[in-house]
Protein backbone atom coordinates (compact mmCIF):
# COMPACT_ATOMS: atom_id res chain seq x y z
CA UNK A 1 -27.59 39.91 -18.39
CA UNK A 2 -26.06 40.17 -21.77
CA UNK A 3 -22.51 40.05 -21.94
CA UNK A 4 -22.25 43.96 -22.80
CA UNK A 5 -24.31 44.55 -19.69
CA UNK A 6 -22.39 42.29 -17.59
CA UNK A 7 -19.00 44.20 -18.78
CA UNK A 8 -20.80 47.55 -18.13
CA UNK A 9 -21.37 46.55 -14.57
CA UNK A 10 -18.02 45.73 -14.00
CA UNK A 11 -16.32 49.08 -15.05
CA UNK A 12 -18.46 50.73 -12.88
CA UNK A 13 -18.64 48.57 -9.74
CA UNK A 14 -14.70 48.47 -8.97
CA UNK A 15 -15.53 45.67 -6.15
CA UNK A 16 -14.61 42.49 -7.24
CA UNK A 17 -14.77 39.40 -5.81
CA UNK A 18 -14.38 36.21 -8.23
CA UNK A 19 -12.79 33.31 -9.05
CA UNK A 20 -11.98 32.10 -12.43
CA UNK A 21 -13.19 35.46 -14.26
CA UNK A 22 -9.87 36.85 -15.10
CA UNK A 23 -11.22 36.96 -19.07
CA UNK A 24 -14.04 38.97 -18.41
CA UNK A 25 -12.24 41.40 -16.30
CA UNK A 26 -9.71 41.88 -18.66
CA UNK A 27 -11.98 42.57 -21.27
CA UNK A 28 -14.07 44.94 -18.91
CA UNK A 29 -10.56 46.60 -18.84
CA UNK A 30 -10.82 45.99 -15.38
CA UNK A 31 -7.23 44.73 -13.92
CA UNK A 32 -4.99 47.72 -15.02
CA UNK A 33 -2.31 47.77 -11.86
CA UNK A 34 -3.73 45.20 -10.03
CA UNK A 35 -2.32 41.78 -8.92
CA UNK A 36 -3.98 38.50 -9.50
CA UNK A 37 -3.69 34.61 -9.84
CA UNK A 38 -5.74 32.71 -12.14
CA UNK A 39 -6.32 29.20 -13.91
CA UNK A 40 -2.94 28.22 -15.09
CA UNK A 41 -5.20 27.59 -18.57
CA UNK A 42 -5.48 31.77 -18.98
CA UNK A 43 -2.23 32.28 -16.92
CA UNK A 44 -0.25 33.66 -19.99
CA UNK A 45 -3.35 35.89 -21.10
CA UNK A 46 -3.16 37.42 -17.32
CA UNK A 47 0.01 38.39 -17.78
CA UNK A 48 -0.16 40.38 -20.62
CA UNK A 49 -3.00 42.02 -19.42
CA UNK A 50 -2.36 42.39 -15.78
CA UNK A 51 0.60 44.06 -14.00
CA UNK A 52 1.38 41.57 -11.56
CA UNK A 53 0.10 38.11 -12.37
CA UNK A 54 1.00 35.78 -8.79
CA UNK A 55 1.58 32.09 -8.91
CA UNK A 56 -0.29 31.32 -5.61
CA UNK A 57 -3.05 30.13 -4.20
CA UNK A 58 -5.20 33.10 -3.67
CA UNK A 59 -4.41 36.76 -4.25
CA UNK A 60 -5.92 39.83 -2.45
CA UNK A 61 -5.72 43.45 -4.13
CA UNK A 62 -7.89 45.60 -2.21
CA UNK A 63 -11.29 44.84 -3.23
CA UNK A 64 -10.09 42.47 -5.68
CA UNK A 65 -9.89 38.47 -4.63
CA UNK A 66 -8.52 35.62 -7.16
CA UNK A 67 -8.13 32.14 -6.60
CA UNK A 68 -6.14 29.82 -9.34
CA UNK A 69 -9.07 27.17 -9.28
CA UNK A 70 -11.70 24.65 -6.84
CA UNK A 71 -8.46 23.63 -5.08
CA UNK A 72 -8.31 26.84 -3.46
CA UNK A 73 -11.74 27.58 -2.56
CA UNK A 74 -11.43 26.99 0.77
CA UNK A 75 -8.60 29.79 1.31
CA UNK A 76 -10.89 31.66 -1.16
CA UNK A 77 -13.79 31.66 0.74
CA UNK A 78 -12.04 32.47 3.84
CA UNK A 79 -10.76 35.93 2.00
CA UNK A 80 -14.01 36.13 0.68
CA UNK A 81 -15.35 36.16 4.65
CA UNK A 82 -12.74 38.45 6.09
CA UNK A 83 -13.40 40.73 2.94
CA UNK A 84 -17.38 41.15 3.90
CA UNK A 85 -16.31 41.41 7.53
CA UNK A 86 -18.77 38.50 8.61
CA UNK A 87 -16.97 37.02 11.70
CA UNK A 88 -17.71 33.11 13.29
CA UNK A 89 -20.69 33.02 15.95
């Protein structure tokens, strides 16, 4: 997917569930209103961009779900579980 197609996508799926995309969702014009955490590499570029950049671990805005980096992807992935409603068997 080119990168036009991949920012096309995004404005018109509003369900986002990423990591370390923060960039391409700002680009995609994507984050307007909605709080986030990122790399602490982009931090500053989040919060120009985004109305309430969070210094933590993992953030969850509605369908939205950020993690700061690998550190965190076990507390990402358990957002990322609860978010798609799959429960332990």
């Amino acid at each position: 997917m080119s990168d036009s197609g991949a920012m096309s996508a995004l404005r018109r799926n509003r369900d986002f569930v990423l990591l370390q995309a923060g960039q391409l969702l700002s680009s995609a014009g994507a984050l307007d209103g909605k709080s986030l955490t990122c790399d602490p590499g982009i931090r500053d570029d989040m919060r120009v961009v985004a109305a309430a950049y969070r210094d933590e671990a993992v953030v969850v805005d509605g369908p939205l779900i950020t993690a700061r980096g690998n550190d965190e992807l076990p507390e990402f992935c358990q957002q990322l579980v609860a978010a798609l409603g799959i429960g332990a068997r």
